[in-house]
N, C-alpha and C. Protein backbone atom coordinates (compact mmCIF):
# COMPACT_ATOMS: atom_id res chain seq x y z
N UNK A 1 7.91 -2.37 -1.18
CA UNK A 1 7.25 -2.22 0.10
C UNK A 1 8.12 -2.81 1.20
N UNK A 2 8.30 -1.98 2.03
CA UNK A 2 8.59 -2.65 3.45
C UNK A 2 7.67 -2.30 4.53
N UNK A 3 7.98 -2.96 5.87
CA UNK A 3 7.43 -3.33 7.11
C UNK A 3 8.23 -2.42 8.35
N UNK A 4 7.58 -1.57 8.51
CA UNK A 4 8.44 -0.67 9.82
C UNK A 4 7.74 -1.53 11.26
N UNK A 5 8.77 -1.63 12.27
CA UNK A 5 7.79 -1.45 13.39
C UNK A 5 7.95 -0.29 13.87
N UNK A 6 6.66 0.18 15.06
CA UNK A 6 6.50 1.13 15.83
C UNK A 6 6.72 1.11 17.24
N UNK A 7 7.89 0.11 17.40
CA UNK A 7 7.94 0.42 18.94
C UNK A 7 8.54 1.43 19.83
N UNK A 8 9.80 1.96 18.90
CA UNK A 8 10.52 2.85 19.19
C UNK A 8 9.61 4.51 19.46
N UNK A 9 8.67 4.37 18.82
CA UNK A 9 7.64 5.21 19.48
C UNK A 9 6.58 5.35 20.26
N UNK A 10 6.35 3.90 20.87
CA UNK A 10 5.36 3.18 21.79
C UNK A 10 6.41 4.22 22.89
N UNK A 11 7.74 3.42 23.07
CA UNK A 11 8.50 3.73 23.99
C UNK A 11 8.75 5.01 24.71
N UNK A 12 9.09 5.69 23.46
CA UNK A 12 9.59 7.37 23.45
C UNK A 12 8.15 7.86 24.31
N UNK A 13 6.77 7.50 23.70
CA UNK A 13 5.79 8.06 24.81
C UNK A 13 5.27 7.81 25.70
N UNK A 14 5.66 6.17 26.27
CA UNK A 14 6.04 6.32 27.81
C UNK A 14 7.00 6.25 28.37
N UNK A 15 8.17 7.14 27.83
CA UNK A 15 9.13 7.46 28.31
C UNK A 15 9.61 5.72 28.97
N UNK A 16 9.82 4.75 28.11
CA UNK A 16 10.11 3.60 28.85
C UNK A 16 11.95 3.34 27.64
N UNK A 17 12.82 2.37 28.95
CA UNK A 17 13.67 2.26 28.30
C UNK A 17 13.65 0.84 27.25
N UNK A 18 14.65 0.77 26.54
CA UNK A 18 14.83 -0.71 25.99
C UNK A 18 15.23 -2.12 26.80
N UNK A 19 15.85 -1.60 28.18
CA UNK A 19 15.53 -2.58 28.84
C UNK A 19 14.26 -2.65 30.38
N UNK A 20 13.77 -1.79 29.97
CA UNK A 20 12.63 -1.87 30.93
C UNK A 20 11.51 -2.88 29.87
N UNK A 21 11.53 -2.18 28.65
CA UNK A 21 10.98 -3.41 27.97
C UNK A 21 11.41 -4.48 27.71
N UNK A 22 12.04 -4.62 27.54
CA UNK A 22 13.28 -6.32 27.63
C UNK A 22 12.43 -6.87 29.20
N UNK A 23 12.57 -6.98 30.12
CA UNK A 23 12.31 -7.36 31.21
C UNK A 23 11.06 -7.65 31.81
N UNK A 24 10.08 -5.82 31.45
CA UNK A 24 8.99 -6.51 31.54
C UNK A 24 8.05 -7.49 30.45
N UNK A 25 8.57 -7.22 29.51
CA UNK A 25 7.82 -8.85 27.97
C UNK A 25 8.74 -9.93 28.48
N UNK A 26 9.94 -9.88 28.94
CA UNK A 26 10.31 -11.39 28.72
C UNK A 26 11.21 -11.74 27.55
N UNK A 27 11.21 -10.33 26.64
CA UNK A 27 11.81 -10.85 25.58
C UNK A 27 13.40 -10.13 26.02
N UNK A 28 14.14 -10.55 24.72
CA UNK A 28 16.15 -10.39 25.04
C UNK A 28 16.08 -8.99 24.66
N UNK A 29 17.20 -8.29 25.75
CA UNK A 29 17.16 -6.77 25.12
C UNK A 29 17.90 -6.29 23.65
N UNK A 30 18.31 -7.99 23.25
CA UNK A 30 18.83 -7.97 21.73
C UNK A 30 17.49 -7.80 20.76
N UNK A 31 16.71 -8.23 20.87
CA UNK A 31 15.64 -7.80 20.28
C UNK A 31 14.33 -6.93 20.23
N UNK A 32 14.62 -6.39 21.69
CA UNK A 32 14.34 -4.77 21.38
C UNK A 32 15.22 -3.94 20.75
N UNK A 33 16.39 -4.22 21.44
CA UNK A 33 17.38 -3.39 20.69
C UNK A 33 17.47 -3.21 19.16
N UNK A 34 17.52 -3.87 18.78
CA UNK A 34 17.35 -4.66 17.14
C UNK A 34 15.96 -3.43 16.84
N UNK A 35 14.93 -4.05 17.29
CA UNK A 35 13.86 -3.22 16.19
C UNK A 35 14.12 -2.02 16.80
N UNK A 36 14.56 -1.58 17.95
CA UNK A 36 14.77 0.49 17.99
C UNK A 36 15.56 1.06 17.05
N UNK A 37 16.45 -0.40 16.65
CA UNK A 37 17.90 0.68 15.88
C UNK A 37 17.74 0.71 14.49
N UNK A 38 16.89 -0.64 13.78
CA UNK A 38 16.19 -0.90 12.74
C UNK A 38 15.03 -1.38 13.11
N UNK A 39 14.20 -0.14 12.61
CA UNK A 39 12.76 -0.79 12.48
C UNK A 39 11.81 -1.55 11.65
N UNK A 40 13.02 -1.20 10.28
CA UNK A 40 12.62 -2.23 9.55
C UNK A 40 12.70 -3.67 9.37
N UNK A 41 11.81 -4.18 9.52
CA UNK A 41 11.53 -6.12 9.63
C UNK A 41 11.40 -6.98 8.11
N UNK A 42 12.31 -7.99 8.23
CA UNK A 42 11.92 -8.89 7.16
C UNK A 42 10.98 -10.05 7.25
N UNK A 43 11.10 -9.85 8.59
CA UNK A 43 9.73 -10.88 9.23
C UNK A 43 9.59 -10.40 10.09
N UNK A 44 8.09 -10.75 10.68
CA UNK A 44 7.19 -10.45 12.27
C UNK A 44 7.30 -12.02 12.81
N UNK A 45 8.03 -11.81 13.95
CA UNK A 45 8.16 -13.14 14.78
C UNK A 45 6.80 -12.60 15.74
N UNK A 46 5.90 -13.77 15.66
CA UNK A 46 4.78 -13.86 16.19
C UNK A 46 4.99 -14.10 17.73
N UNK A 47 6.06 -14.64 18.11
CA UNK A 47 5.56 -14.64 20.28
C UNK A 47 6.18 -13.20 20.11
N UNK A 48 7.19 -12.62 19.54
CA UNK A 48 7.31 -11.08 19.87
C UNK A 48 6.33 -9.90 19.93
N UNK A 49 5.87 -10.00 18.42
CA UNK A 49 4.51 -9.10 18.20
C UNK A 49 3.47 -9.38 19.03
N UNK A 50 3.52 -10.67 19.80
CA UNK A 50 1.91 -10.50 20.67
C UNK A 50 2.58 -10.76 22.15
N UNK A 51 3.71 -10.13 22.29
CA UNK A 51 4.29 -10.20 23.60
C UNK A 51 3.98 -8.16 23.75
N UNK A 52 4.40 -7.86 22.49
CA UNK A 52 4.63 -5.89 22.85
C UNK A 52 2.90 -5.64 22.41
N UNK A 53 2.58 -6.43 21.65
CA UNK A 53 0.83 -5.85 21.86
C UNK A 53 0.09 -5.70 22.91
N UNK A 54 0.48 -7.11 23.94
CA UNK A 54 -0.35 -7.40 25.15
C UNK A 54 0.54 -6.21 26.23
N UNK A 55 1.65 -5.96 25.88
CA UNK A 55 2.33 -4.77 26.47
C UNK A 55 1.98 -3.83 26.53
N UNK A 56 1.80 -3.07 25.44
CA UNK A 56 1.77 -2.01 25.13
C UNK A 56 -0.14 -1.46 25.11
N UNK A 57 -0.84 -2.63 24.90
CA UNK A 57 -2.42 -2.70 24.99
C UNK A 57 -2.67 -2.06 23.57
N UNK A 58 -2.03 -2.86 22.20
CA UNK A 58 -2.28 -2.47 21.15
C UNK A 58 -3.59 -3.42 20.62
N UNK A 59 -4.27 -3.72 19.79
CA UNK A 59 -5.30 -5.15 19.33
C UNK A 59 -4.86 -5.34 17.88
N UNK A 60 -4.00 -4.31 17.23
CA UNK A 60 -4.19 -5.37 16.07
C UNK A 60 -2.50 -5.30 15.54
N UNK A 61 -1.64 -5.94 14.65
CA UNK A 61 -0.65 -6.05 14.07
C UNK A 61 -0.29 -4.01 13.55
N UNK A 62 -1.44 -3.94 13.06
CA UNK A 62 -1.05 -2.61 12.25
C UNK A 62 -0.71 -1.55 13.13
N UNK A 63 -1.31 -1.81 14.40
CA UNK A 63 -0.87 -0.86 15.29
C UNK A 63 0.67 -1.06 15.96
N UNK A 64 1.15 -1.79 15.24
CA UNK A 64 2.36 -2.41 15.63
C UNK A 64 3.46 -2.33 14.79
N UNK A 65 3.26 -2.38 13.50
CA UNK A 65 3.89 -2.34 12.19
C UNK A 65 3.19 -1.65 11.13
N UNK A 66 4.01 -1.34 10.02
CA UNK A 66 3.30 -0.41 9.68
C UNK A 66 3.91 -0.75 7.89
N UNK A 67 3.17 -0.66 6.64
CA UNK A 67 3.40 -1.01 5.60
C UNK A 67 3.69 0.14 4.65
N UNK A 68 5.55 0.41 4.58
CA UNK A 68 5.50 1.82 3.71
C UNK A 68 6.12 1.47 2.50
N UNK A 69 6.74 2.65 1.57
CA UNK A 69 6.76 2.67 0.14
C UNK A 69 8.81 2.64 0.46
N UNK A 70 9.48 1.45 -0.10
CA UNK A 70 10.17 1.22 0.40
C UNK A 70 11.54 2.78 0.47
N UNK A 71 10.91 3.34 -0.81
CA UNK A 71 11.66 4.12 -1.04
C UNK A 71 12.27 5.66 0.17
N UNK A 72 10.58 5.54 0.90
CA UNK A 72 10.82 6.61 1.82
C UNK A 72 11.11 6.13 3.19
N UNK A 73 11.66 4.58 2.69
CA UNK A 73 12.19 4.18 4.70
C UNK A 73 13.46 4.37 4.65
């Protein structure tokens, strides 16, 4: 099992860039960058995940990440 995130598709549908999100969360555009190019995570850093939730107006983790069969990531 691995851990995808979904931001790279938060993004794509509001047409927002990686550093428009960098800027408006606060977070480094190294770590947007990072989960667009791999979305797969070995950990969820918690001020990140509830920096793009309160962003993005997601409520829970799963809407954020997503738990697949490692074979088809």
């Amino acid at each position: 099992m691995v851990v995808r995130c979904k931001l790279k598709n938060y993004m794509e549908k509001k047409g927002l860039s990686q550093l428009k999100v960098a800027q408006d969360t606060g977070l480094s555009p190294t770590i947007i960058g990072g989960l667009c190019r791999n979305p797969v995570v070995r950990r969820i850093d918690v001020n990140t995940a509830e920096k793009l939730l309160d962003y993005f107006d997601l409520k829970t983790l799963d809407d954020l990440y997503e738990r697949i069969d490692s074979k088809s990531a």
